[in-house]
PDB file of N, CA and C in Angstrom:
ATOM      1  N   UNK A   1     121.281 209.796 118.470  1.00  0.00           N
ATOM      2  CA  UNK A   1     120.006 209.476 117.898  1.00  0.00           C
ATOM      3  C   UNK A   1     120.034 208.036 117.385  1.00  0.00           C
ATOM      4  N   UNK A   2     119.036 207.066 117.719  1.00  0.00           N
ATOM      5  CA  UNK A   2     119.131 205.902 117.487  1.00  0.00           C
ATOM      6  C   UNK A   2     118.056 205.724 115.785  1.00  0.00           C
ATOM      7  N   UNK A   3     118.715 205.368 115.525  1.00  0.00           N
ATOM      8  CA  UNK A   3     118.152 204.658 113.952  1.00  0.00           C
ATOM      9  C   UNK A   3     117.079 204.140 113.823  1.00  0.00           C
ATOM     10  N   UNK A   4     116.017 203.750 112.791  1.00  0.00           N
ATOM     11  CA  UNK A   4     115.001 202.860 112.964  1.00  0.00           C
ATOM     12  C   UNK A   4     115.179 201.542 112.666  1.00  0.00           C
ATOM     13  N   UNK A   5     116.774 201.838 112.222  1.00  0.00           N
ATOM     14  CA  UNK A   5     116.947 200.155 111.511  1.00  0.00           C
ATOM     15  C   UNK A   5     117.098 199.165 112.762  1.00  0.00           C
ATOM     16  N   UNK A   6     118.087 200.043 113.882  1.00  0.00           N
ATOM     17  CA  UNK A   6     118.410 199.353 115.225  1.00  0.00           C
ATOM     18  C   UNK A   6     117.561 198.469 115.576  1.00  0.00           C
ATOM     19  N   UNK A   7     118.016 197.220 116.051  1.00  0.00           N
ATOM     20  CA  UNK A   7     117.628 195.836 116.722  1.00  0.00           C
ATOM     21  C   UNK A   7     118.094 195.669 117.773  1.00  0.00           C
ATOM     22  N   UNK A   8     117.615 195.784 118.965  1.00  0.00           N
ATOM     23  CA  UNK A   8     118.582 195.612 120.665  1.00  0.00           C
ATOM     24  C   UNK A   8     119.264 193.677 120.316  1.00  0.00           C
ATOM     25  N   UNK A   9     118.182 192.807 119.901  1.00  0.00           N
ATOM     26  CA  UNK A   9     118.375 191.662 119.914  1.00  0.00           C
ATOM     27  C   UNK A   9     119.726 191.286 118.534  1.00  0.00           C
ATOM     28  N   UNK A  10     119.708 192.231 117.356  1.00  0.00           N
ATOM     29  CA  UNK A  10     120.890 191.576 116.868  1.00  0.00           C
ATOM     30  C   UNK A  10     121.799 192.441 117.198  1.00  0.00           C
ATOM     31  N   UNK A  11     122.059 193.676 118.093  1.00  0.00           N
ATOM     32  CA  UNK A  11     123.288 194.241 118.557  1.00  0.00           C
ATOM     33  C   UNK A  11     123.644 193.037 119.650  1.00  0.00           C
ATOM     34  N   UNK A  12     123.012 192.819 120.601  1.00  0.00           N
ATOM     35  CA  UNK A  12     123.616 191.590 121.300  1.00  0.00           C
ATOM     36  C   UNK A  12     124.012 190.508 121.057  1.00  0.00           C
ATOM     37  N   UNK A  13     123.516 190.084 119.581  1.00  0.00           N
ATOM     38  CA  UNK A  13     124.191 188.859 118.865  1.00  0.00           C
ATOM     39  C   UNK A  13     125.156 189.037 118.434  1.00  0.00           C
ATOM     40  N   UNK A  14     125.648 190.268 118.114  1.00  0.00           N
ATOM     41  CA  UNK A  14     127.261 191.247 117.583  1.00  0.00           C
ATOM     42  C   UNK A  14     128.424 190.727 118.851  1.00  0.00           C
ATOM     43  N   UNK A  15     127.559 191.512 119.967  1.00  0.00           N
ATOM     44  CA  UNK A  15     128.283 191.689 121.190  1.00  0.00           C
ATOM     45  C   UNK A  15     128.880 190.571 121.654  1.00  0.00           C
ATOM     46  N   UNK A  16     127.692 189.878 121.590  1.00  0.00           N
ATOM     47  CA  UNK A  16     128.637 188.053 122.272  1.00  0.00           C
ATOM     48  C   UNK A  16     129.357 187.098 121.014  1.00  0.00           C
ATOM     49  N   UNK A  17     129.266 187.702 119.779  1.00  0.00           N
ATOM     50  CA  UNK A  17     130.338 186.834 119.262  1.00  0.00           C
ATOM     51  C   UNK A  17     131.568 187.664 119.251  1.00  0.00           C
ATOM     52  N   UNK A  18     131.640 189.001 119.166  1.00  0.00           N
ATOM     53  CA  UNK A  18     132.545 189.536 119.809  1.00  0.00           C
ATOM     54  C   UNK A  18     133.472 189.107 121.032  1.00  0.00           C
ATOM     55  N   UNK A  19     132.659 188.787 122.066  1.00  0.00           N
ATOM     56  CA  UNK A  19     133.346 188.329 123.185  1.00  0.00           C
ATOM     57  C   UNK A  19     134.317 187.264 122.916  1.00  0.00           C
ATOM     58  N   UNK A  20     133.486 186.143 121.816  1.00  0.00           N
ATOM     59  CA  UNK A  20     134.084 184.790 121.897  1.00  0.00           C
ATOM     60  C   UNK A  20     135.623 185.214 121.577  1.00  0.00           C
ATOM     61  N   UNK A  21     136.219 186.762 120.669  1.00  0.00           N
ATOM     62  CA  UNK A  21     137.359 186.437 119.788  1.00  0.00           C
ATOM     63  C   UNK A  21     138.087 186.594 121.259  1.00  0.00           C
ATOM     64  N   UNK A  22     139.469 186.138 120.906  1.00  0.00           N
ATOM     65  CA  UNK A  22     140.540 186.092 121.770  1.00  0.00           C
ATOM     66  C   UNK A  22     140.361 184.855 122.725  1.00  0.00           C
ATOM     67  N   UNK A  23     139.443 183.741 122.483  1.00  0.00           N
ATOM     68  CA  UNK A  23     139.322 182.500 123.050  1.00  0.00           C
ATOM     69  C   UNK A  23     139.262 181.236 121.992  1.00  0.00           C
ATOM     70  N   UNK A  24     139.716 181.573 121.397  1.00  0.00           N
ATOM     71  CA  UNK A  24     139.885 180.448 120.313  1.00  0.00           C
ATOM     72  C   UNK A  24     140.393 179.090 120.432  1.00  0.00           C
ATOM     73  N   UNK A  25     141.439 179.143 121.566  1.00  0.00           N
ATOM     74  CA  UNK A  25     142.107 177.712 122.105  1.00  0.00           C
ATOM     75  C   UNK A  25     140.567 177.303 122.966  1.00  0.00           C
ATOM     76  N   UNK A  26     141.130 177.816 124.571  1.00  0.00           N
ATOM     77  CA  UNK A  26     140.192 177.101 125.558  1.00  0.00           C
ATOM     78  C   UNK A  26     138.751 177.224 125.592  1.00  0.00           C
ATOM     79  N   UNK A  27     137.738 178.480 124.200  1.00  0.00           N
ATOM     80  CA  UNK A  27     136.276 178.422 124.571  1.00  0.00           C
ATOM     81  C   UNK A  27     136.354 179.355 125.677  1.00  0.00           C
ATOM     82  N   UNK A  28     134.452 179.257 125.334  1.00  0.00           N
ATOM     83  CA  UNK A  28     134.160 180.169 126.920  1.00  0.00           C
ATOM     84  C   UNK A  28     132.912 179.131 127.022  1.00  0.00           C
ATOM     85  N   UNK A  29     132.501 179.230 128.261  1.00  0.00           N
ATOM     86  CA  UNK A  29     131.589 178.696 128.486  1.00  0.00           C
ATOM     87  C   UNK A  29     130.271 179.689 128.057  1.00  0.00           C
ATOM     88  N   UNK A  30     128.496 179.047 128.285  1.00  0.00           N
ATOM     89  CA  UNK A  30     127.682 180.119 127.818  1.00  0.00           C
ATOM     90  C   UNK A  30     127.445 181.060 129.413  1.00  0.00           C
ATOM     91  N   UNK A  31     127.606 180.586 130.363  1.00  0.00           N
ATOM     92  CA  UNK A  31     127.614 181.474 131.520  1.00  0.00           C
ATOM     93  C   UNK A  31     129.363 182.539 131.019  1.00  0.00           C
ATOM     94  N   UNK A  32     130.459 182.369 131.251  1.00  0.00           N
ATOM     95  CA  UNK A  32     131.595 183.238 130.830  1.00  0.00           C
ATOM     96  C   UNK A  32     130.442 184.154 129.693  1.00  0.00           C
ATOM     97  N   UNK A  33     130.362 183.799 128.695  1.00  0.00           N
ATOM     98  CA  UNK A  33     129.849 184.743 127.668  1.00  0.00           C
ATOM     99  C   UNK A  33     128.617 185.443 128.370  1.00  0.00           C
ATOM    100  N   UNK A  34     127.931 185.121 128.798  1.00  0.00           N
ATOM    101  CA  UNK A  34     126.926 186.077 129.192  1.00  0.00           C
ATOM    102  C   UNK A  34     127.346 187.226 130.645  1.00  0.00           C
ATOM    103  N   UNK A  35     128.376 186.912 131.240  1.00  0.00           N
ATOM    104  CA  UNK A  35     129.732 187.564 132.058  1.00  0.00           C
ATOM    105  C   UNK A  35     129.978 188.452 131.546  1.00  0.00           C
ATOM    106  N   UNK A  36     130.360 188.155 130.121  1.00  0.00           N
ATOM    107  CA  UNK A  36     131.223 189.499 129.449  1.00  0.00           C
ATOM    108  C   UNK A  36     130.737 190.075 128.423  1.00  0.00           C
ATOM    109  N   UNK A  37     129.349 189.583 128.267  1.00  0.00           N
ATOM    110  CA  UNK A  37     128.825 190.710 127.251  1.00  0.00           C
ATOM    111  C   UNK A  37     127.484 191.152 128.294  1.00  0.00           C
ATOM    112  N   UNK A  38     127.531 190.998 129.304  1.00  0.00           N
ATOM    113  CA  UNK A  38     126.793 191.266 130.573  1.00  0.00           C
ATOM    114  C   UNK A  38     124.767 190.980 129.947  1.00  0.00           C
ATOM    115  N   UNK A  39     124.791 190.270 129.826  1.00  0.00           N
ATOM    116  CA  UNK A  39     123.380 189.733 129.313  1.00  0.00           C
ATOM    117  C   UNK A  39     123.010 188.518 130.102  1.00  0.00           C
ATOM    118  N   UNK A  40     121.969 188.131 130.012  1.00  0.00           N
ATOM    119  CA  UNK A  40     121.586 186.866 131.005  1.00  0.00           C
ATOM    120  C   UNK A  40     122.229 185.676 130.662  1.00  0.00           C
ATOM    121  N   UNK A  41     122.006 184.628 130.898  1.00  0.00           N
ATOM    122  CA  UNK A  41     122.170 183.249 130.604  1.00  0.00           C
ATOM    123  C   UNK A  41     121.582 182.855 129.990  1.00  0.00           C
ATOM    124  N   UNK A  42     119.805 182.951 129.411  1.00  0.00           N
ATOM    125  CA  UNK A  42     119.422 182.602 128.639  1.00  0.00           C
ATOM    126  C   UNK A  42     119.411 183.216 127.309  1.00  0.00           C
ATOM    127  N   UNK A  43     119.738 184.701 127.661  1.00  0.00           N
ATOM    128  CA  UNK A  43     120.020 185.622 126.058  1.00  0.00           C
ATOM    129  C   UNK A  43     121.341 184.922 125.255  1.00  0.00           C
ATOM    130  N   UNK A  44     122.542 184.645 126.531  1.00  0.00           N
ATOM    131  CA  UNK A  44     123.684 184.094 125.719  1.00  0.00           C
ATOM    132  C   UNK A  44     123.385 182.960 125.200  1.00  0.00           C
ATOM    133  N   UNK A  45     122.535 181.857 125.960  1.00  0.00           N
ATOM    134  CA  UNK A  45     122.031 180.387 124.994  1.00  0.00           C
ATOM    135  C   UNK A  45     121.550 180.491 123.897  1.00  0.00           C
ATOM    136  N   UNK A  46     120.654 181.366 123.858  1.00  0.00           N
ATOM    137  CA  UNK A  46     119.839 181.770 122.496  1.00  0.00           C
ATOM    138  C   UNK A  46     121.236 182.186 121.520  1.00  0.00           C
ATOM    139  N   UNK A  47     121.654 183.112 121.669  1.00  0.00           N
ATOM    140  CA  UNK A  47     122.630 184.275 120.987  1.00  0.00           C
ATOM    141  C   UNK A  47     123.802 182.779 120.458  1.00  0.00           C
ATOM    142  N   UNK A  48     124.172 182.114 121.467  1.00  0.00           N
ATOM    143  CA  UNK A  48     125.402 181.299 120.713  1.00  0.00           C
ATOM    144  C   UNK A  48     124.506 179.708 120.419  1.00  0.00           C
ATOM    145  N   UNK A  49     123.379 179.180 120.359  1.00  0.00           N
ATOM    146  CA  UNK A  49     123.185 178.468 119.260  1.00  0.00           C
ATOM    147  C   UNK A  49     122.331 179.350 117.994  1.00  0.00           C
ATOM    148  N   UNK A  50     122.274 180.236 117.893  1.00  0.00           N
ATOM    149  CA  UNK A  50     121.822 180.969 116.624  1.00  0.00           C
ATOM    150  C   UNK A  50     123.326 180.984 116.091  1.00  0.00           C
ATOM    151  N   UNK A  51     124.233 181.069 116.436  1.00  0.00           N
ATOM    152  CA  UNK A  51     125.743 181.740 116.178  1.00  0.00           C
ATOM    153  C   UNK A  51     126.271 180.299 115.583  1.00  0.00           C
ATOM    154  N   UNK A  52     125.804 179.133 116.436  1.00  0.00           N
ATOM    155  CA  UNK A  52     126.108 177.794 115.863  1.00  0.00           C
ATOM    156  C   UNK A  52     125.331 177.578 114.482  1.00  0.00           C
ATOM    157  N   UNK A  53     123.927 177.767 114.791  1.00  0.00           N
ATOM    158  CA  UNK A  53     123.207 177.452 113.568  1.00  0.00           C
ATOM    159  C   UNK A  53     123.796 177.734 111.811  1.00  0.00           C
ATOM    160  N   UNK A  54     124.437 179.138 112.197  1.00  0.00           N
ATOM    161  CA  UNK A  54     125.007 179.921 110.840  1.00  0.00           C
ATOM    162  C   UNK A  54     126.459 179.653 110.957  1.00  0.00           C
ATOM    163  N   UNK A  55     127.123 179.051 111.556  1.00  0.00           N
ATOM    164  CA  UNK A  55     128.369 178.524 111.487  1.00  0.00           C
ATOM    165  C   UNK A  55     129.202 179.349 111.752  1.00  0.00           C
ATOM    166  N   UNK A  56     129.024 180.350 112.453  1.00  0.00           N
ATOM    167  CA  UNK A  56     130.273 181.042 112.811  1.00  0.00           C
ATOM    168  C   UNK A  56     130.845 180.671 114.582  1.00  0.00           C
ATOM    169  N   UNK A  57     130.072 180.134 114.849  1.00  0.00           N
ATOM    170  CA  UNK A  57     130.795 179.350 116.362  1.00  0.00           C
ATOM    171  C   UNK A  57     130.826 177.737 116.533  1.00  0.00           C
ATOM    172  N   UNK A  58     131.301 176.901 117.106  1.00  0.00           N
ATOM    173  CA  UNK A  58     131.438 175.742 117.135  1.00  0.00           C
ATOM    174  C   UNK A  58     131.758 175.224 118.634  1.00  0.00           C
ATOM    175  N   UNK A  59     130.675 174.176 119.172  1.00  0.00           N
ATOM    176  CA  UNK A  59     130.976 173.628 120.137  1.00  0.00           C
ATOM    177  C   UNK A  59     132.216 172.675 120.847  1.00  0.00           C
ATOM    178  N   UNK A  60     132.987 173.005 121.527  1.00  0.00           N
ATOM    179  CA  UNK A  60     134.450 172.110 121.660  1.00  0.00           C
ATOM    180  C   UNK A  60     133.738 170.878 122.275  1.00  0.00           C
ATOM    181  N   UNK A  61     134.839 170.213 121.722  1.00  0.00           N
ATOM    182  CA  UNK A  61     134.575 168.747 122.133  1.00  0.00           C
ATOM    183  C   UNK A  61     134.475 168.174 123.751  1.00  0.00           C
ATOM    184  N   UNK A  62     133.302 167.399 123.865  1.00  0.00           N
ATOM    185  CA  UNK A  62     133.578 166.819 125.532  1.00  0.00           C
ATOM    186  C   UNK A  62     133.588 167.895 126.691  1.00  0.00           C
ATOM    187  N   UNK A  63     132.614 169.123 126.034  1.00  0.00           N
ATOM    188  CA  UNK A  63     132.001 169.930 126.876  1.00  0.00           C
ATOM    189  C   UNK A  63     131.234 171.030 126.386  1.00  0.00           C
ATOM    190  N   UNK A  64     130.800 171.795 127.334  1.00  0.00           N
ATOM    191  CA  UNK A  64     129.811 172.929 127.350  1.00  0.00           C
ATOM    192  C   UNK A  64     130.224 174.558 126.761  1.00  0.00           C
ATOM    193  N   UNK A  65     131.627 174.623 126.335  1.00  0.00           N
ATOM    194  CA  UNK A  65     132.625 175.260 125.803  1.00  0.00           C
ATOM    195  C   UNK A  65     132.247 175.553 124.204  1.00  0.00           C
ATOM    196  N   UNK A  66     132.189 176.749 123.367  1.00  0.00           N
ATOM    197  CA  UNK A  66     132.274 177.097 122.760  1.00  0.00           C
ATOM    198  C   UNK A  66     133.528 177.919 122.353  1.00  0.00           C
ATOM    199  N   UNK A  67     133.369 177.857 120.502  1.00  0.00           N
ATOM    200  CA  UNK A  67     134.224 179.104 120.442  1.00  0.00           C
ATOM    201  C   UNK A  67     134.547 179.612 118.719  1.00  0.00           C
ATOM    202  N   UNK A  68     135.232 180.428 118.502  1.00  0.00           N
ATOM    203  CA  UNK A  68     135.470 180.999 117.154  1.00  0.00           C
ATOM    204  C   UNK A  68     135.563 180.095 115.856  1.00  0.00           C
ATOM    205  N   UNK A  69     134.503 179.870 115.254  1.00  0.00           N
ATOM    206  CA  UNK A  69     134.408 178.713 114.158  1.00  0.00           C
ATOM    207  C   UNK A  69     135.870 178.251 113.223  1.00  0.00           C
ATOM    208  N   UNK A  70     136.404 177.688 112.382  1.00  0.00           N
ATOM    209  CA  UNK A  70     137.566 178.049 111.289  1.00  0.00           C
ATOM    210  C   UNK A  70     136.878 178.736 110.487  1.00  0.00           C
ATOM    211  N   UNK A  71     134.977 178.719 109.919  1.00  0.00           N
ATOM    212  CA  UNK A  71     135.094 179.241 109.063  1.00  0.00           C
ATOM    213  C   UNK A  71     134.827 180.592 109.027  1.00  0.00           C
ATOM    214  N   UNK A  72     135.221 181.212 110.166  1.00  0.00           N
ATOM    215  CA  UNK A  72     134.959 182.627 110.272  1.00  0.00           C
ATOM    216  C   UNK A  72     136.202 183.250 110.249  1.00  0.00           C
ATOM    217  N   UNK A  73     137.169 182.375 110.612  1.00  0.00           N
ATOM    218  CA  UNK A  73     138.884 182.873 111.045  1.00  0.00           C
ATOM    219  C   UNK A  73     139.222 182.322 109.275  1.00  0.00           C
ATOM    220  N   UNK A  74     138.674 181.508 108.562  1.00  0.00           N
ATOM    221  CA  UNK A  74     139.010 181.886 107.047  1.00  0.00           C
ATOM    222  C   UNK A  74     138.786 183.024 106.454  1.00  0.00           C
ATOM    223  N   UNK A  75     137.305 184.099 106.965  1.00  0.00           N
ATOM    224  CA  UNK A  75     136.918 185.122 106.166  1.00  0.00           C
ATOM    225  C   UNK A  75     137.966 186.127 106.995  1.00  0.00           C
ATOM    226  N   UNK A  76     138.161 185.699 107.878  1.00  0.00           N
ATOM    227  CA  UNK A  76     138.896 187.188 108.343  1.00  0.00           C
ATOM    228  C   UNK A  76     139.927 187.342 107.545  1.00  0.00           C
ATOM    229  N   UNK A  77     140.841 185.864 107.638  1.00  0.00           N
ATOM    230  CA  UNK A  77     142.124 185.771 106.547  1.00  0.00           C
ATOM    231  C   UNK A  77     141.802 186.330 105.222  1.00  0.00           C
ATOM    232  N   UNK A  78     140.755 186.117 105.126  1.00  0.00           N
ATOM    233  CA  UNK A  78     140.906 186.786 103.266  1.00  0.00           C
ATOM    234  C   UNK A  78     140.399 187.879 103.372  1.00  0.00           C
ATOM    235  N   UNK A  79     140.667 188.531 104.429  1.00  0.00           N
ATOM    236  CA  UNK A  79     140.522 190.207 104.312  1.00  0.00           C
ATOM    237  C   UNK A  79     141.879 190.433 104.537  1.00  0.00           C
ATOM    238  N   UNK A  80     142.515 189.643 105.512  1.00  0.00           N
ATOM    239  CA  UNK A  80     144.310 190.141 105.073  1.00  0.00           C
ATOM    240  C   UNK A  80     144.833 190.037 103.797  1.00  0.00           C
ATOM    241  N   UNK A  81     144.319 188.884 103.081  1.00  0.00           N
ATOM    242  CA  UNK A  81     144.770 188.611 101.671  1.00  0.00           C
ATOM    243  C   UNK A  81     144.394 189.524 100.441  1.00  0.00           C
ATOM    244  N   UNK A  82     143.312 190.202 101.087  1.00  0.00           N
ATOM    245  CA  UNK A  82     142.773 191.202 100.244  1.00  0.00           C
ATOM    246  C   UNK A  82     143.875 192.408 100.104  1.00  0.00           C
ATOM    247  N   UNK A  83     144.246 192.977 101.411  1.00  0.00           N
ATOM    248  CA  UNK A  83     144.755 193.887 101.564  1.00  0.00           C
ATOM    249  C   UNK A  83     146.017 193.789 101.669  1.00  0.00           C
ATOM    250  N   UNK A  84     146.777 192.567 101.519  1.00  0.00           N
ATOM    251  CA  UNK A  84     147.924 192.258 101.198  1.00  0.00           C
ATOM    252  C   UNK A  84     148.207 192.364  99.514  1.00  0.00           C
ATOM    253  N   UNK A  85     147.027 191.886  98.679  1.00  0.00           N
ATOM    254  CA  UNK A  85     147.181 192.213  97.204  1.00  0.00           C
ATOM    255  C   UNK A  85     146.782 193.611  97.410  1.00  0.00           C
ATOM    256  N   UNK A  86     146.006 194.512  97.831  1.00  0.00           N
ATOM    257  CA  UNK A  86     145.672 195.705  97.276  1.00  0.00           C
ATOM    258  C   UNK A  86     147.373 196.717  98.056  1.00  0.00           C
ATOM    259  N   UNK A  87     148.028 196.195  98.858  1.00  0.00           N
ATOM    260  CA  UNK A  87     148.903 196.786  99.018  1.00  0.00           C
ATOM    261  C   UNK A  87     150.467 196.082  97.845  1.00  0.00           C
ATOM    262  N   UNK A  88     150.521 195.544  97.679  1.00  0.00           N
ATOM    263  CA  UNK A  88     151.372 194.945  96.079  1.00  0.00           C
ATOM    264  C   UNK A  88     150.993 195.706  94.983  1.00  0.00           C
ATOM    265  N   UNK A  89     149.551 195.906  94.663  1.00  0.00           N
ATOM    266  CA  UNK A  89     149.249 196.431  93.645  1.00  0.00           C
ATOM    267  C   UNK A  89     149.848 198.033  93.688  1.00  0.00           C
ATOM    268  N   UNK A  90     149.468 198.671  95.409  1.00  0.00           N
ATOM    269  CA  UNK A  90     150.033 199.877  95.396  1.00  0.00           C
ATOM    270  C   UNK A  90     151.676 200.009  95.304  1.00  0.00           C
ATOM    271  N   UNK A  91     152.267 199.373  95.857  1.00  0.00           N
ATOM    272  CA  UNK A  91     153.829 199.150  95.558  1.00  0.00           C
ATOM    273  C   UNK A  91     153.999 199.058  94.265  1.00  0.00           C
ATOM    274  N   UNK A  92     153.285 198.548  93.492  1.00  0.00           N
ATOM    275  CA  UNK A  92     153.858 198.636  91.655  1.00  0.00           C
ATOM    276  C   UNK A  92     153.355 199.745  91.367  1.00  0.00           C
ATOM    277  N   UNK A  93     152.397 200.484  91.702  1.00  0.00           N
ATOM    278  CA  UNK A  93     152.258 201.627  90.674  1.00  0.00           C
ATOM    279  C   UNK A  93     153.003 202.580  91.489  1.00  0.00           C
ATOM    280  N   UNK A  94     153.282 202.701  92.749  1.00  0.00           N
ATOM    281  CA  UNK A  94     154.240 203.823  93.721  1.00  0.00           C
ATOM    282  C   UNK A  94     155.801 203.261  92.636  1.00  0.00           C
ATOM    283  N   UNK A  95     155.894 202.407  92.194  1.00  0.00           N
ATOM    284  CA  UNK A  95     157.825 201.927  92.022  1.00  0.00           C
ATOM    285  C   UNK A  95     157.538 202.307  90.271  1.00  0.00           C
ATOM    286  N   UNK A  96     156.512 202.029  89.664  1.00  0.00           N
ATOM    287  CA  UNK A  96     156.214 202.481  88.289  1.00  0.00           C
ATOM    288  C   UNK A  96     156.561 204.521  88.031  1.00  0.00           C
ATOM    289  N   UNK A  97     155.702 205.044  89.176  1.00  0.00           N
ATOM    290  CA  UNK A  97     155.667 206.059  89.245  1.00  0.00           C
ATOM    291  C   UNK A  97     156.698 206.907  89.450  1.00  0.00           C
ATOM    292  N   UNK A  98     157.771 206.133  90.542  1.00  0.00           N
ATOM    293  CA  UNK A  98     159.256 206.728  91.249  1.00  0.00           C
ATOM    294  C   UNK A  98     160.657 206.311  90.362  1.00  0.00           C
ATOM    295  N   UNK A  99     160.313 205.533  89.568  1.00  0.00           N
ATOM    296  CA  UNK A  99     161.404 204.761  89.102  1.00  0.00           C
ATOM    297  C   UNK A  99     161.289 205.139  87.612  1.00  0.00           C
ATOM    298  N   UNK A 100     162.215 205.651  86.985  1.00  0.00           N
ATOM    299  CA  UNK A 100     162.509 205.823  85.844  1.00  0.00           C
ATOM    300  C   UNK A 100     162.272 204.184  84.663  1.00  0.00           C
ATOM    301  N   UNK A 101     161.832 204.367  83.380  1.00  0.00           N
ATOM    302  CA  UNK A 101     161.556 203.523  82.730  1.00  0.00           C
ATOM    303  C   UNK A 101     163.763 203.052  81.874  1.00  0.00           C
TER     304      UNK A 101
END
């Protein structure tokens, strides 16, 4: 059962920045991206300068190549960092709990 909140147009904006991860060195081009999130050529143009506009993709230099912004590969990092402190925090109260005072 589909939702009323559902948007076909921002599930496909999901989909193709999706695609971009795992190209972070060489980019994809906007034809590659519209390849692999199987959408036209002009849905992927639209889809990755909206994606530029809000800064989560960035055009490579000295071509038609896009790809995974830094400042999106910062938020991801501070979800490891998150869960790197929330797992410390659990190690002190598991070694508080097991370990005699």
């Amino acid at each position: 059962m589909k939702s009323q909140y559902h948007c076909a147009s921002q599930q496909r904006i999901l989909k193709v920045l999706m695609c971009l991860f795992g190209h972070e060195i060489e980019g994809l081009t906007p034809g590659q991206v519209a390849k692999l999130a199987d959408i036209t050529a002009g849905n992927a143009t639209r889809d990755l300068a909206n994606l530029e506009e809000a800064g989560l993709i960035e055009r490579l230099p000295g071509g038609d190549k896009v790809r995974i912004s830094p400042s999106l590969g910062r938020k991801a990092l501070a979800i490891l960092h998150t869960l790197d402190r929330a797992k410390r925090q659990l190690d002190d109260i598991t070694t508080r709990f097991t370990h005699p005072a």
